[in-house]
Structure formats: structure tokens, C-alpha cells
PDB file of N, CA and C in Angstrom:
ATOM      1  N   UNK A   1     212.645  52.128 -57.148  1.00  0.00           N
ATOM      2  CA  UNK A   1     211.488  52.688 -57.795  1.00  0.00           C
ATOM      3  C   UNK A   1     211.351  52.170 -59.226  1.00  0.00           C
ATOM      4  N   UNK A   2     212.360  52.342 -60.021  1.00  0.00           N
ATOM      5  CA  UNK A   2     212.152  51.426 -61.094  1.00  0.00           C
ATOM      6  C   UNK A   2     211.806  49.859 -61.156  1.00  0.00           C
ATOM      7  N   UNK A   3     212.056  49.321 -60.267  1.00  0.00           N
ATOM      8  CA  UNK A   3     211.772  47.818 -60.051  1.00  0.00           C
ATOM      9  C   UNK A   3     209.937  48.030 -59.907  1.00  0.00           C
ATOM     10  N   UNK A   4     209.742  48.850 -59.540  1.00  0.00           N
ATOM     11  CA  UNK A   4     208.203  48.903 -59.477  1.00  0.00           C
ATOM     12  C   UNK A   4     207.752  49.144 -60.569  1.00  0.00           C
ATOM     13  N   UNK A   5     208.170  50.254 -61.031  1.00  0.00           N
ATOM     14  CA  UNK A   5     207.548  50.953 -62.406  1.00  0.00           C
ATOM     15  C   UNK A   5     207.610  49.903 -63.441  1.00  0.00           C
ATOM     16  N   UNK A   6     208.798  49.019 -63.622  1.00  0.00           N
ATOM     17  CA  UNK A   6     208.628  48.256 -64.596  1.00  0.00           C
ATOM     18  C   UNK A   6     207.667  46.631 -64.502  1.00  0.00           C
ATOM     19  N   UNK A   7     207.282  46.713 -62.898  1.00  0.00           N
ATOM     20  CA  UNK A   7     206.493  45.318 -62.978  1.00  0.00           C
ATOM     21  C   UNK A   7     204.961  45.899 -62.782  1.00  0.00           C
ATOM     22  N   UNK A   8     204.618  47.120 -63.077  1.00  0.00           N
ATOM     23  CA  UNK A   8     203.397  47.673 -63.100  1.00  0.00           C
ATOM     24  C   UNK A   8     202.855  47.713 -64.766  1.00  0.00           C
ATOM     25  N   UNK A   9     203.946  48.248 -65.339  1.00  0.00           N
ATOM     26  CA  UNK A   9     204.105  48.231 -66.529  1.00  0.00           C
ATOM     27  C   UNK A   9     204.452  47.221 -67.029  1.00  0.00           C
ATOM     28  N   UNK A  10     205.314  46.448 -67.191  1.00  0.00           N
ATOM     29  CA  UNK A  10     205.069  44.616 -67.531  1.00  0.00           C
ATOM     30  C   UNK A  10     204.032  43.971 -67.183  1.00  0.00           C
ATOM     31  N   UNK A  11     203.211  44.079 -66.355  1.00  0.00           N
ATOM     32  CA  UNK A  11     202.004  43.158 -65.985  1.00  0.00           C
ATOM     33  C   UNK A  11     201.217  43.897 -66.862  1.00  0.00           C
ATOM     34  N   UNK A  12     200.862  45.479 -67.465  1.00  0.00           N
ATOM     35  CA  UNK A  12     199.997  45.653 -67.979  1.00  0.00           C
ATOM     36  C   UNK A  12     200.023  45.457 -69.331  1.00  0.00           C
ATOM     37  N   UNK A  13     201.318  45.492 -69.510  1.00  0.00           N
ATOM     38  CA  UNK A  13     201.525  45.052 -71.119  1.00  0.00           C
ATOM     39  C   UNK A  13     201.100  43.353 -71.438  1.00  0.00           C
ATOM     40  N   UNK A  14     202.030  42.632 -70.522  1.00  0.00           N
ATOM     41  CA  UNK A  14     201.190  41.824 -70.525  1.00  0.00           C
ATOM     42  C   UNK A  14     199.620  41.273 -70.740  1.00  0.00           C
ATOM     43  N   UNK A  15     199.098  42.160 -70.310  1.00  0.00           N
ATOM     44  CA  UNK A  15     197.480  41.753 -70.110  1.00  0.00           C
ATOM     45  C   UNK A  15     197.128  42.546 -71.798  1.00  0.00           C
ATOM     46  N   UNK A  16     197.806  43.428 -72.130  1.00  0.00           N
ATOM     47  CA  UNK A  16     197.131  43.636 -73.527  1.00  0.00           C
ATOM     48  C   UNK A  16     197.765  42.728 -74.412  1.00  0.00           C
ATOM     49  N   UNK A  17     198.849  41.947 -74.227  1.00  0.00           N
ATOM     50  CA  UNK A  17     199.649  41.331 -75.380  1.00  0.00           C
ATOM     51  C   UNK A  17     198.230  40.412 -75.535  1.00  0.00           C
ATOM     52  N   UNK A  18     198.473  39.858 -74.300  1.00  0.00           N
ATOM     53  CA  UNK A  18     197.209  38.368 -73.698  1.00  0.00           C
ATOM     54  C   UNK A  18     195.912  38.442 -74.664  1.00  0.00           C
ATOM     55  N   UNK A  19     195.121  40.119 -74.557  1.00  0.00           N
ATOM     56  CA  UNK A  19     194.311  39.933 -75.031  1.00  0.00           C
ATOM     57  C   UNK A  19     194.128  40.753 -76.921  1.00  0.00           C
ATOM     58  N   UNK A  20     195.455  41.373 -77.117  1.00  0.00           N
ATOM     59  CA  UNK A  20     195.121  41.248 -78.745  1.00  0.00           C
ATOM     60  C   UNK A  20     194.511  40.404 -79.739  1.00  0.00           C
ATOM     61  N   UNK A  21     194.854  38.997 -79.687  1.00  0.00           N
ATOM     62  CA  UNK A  21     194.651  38.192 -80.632  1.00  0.00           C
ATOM     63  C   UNK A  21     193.235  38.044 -80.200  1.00  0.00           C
ATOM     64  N   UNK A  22     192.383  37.896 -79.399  1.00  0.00           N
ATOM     65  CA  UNK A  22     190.791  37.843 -79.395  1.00  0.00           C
ATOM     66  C   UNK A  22     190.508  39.224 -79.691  1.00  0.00           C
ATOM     67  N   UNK A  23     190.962  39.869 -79.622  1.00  0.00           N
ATOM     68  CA  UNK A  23     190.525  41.581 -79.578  1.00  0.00           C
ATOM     69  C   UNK A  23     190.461  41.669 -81.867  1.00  0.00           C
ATOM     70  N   UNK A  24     191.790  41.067 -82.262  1.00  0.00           N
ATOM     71  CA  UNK A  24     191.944  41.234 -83.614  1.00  0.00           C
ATOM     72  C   UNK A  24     190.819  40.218 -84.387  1.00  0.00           C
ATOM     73  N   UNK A  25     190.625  39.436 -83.801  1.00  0.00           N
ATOM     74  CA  UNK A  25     189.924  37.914 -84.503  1.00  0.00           C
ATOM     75  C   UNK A  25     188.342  38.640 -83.344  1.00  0.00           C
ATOM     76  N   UNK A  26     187.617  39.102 -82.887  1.00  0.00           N
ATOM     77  CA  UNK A  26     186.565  39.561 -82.835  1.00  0.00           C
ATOM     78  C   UNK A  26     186.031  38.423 -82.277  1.00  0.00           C
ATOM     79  N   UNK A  27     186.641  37.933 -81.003  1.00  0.00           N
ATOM     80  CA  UNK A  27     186.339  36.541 -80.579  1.00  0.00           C
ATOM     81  C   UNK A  27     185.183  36.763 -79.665  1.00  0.00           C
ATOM     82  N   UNK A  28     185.199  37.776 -78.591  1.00  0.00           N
ATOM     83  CA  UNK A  28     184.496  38.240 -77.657  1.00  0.00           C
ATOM     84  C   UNK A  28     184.735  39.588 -77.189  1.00  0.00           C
ATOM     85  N   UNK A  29     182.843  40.775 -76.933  1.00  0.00           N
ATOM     86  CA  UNK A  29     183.812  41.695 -76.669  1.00  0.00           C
ATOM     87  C   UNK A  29     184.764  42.211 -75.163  1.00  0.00           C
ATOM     88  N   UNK A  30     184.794  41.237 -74.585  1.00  0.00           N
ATOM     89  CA  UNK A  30     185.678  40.707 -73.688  1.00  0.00           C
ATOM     90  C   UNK A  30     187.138  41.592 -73.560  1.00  0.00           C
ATOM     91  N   UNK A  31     187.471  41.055 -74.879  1.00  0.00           N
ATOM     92  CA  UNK A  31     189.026  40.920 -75.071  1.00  0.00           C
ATOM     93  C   UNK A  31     189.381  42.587 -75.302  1.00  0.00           C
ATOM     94  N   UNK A  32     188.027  43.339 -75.746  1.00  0.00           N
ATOM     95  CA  UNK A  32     188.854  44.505 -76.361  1.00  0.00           C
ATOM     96  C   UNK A  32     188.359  45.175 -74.784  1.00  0.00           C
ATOM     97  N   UNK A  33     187.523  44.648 -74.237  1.00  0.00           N
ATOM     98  CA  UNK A  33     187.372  45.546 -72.847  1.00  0.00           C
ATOM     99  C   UNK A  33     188.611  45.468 -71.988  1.00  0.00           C
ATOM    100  N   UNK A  34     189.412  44.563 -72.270  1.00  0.00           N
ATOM    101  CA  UNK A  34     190.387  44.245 -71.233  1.00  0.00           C
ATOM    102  C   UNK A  34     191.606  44.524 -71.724  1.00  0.00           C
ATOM    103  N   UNK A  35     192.226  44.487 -73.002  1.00  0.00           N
ATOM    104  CA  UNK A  35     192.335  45.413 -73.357  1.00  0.00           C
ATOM    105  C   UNK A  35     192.840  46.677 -73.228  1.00  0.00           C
ATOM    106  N   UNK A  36     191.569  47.260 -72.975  1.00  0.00           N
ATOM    107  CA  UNK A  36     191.061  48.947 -72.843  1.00  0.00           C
ATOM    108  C   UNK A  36     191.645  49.281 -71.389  1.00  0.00           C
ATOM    109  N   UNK A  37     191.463  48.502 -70.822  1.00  0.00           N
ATOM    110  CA  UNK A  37     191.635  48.570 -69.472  1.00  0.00           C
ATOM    111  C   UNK A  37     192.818  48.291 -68.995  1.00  0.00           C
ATOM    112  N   UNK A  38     193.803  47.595 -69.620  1.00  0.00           N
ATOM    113  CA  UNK A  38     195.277  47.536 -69.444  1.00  0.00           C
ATOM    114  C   UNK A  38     196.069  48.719 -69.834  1.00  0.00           C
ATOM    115  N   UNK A  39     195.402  48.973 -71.163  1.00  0.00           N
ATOM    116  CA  UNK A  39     195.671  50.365 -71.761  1.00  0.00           C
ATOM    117  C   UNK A  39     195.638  51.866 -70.902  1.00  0.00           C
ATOM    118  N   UNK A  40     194.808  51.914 -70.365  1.00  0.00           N
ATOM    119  CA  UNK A  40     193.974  53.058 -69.495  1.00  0.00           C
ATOM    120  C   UNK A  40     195.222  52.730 -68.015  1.00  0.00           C
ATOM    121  N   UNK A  41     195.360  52.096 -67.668  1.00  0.00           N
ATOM    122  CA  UNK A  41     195.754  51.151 -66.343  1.00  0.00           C
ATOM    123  C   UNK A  41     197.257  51.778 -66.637  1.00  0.00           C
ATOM    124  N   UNK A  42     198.037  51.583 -67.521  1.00  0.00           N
ATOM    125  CA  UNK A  42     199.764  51.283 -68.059  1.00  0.00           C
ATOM    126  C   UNK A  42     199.995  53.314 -68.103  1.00  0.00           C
ATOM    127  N   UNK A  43     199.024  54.184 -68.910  1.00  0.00           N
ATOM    128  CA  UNK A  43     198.979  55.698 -69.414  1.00  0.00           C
ATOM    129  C   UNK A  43     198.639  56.253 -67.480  1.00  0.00           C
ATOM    130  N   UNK A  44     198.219  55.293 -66.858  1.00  0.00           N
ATOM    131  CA  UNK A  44     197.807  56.533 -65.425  1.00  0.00           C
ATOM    132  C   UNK A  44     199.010  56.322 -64.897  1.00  0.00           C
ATOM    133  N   UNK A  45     199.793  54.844 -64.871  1.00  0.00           N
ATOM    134  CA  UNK A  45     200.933  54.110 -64.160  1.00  0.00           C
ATOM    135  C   UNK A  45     201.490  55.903 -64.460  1.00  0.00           C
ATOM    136  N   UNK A  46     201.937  56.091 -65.783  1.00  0.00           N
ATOM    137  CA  UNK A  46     202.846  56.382 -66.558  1.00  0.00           C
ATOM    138  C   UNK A  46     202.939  58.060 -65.907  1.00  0.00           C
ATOM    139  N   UNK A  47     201.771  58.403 -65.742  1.00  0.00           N
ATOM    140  CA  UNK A  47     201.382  60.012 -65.116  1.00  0.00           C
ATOM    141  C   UNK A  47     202.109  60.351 -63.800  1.00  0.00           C
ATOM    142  N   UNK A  48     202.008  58.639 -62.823  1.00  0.00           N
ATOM    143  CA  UNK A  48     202.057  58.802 -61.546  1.00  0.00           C
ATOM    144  C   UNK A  48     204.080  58.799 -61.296  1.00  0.00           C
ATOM    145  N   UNK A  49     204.452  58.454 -62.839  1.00  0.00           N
ATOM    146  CA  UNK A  49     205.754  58.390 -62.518  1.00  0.00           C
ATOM    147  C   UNK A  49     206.184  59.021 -63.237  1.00  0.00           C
ATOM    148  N   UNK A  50     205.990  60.076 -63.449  1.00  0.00           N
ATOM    149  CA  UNK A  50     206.342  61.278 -64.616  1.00  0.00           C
ATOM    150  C   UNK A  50     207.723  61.577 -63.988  1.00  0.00           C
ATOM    151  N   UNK A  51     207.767  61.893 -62.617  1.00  0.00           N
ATOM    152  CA  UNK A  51     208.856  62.407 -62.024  1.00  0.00           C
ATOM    153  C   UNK A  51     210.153  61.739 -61.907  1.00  0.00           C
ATOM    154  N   UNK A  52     209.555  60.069 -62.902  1.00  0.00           N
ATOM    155  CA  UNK A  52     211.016  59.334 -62.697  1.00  0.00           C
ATOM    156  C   UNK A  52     211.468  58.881 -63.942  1.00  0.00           C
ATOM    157  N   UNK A  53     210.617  58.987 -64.520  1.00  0.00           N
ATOM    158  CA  UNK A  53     210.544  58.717 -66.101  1.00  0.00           C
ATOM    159  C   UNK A  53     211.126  60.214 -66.844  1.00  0.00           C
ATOM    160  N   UNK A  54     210.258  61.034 -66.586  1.00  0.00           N
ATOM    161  CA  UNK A  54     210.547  62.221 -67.445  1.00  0.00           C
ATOM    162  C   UNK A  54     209.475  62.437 -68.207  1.00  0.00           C
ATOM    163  N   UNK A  55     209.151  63.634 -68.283  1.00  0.00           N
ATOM    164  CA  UNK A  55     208.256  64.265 -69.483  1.00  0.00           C
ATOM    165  C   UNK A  55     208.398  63.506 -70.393  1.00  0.00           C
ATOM    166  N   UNK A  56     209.240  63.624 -71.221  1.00  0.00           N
ATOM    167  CA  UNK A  56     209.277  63.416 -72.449  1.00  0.00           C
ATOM    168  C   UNK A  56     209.571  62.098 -73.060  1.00  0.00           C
ATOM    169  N   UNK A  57     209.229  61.017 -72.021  1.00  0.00           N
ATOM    170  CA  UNK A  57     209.534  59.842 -72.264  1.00  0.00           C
ATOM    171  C   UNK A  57     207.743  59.300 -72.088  1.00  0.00           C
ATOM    172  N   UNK A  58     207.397  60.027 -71.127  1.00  0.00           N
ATOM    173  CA  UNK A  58     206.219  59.425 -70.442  1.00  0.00           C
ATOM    174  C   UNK A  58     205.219  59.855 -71.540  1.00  0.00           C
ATOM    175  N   UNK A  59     205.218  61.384 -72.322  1.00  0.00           N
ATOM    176  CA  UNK A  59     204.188  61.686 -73.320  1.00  0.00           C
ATOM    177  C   UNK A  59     204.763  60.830 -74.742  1.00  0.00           C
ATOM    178  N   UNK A  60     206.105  60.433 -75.225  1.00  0.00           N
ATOM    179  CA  UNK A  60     205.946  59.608 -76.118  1.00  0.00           C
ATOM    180  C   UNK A  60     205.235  58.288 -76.030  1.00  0.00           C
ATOM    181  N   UNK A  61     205.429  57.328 -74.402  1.00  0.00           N
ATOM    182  CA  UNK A  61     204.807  56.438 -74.125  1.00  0.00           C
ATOM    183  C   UNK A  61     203.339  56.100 -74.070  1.00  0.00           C
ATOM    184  N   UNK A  62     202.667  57.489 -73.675  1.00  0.00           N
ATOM    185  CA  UNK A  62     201.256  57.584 -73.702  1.00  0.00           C
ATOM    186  C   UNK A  62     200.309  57.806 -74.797  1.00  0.00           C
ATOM    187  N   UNK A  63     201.339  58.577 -75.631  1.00  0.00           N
ATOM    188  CA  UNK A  63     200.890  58.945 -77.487  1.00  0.00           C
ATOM    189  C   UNK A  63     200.918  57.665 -77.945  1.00  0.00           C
ATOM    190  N   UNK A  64     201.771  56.481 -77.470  1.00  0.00           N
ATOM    191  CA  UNK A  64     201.923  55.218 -78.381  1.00  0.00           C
ATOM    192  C   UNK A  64     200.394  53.999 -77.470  1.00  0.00           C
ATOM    193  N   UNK A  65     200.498  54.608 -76.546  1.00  0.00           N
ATOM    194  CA  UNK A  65     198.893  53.937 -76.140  1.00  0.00           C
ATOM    195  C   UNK A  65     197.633  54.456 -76.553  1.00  0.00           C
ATOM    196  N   UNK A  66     198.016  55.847 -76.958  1.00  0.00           N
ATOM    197  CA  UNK A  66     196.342  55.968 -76.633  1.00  0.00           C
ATOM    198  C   UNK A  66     195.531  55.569 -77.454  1.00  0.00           C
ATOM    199  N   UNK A  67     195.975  55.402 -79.135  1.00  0.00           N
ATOM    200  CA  UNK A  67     195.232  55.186 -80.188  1.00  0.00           C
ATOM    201  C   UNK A  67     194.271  53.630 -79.420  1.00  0.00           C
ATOM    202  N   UNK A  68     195.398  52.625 -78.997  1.00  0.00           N
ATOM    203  CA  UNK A  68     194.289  51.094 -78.133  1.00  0.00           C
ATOM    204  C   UNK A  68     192.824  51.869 -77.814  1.00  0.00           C
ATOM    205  N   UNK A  69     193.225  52.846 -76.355  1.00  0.00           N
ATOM    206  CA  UNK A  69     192.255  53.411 -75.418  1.00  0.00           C
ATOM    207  C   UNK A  69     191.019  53.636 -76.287  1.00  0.00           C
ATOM    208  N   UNK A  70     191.005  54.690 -77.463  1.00  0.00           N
ATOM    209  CA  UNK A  70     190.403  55.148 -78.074  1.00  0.00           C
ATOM    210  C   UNK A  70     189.050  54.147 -79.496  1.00  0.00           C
ATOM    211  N   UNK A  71     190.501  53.211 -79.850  1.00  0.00           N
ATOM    212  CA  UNK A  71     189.534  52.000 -80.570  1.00  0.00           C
ATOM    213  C   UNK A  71     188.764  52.171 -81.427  1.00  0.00           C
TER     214      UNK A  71
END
């Protein structure tokens, strides 16, 4: 189960690392949609595995995303 959780969560981090630097430099609004959507994508992962993660790992993890989501 962790082998999952972490390539759900690595691919989504991924996709926001990918698209910061167009998102910061205001290249297209593309970058912050996608983004948004890795963001949104990584916080539901995070809900659906509360039970393996833990409370209190999963609401520090989601407090450190949401400010992206919000923008």
C-alpha cells in the first residue's frame, strides 16, 4: 500500500514541481491550472489514505498544500 501511496503522490508532486517555474514567471495561464490540479489531485490522494498515513500526518500534509489550491 505504500508503494502506491507514494507513486500517486510522486507523480503529483511531480506535475507541480514541472509546472512552478511557468506558474512563477506568468508564462501561461496553463501552468497555474495544472498546477491547481496536481495540488487538488495529491490533498484527495491524501484523504483516501488517511487510514495509512494517519491523521495527523495527512492534515499537516494538506495544510502545506492548500495555500497552491487557493492562489
Amino acid at each position: 500500500m505504500l508503494t502506491a501511496i507514494g507513486r500517486i503522490l510522486g507523480r503529483q508532486a511531480l506535475k507541480m514541481r514541472g509546472n512552478t517555474e511557468g506558474t512563477i514567471q506568468d508564462l501561461d495561464h496553463e501552468y497555474l491550472h495544472d498546477l491547481r490540479v496536481a495540488t487538488r489531485r495529491a490533498r484527495f490522494a491524501l484523504n483516501l489514505f488517511k487510514g495509512d498515513l494517519g491523521d495527523e500526518m495527512v492534515s499537516n500534509l494538506r495544510k502545506e498544500l492548500k495555500w497552491v489550491a487557493k492562489g
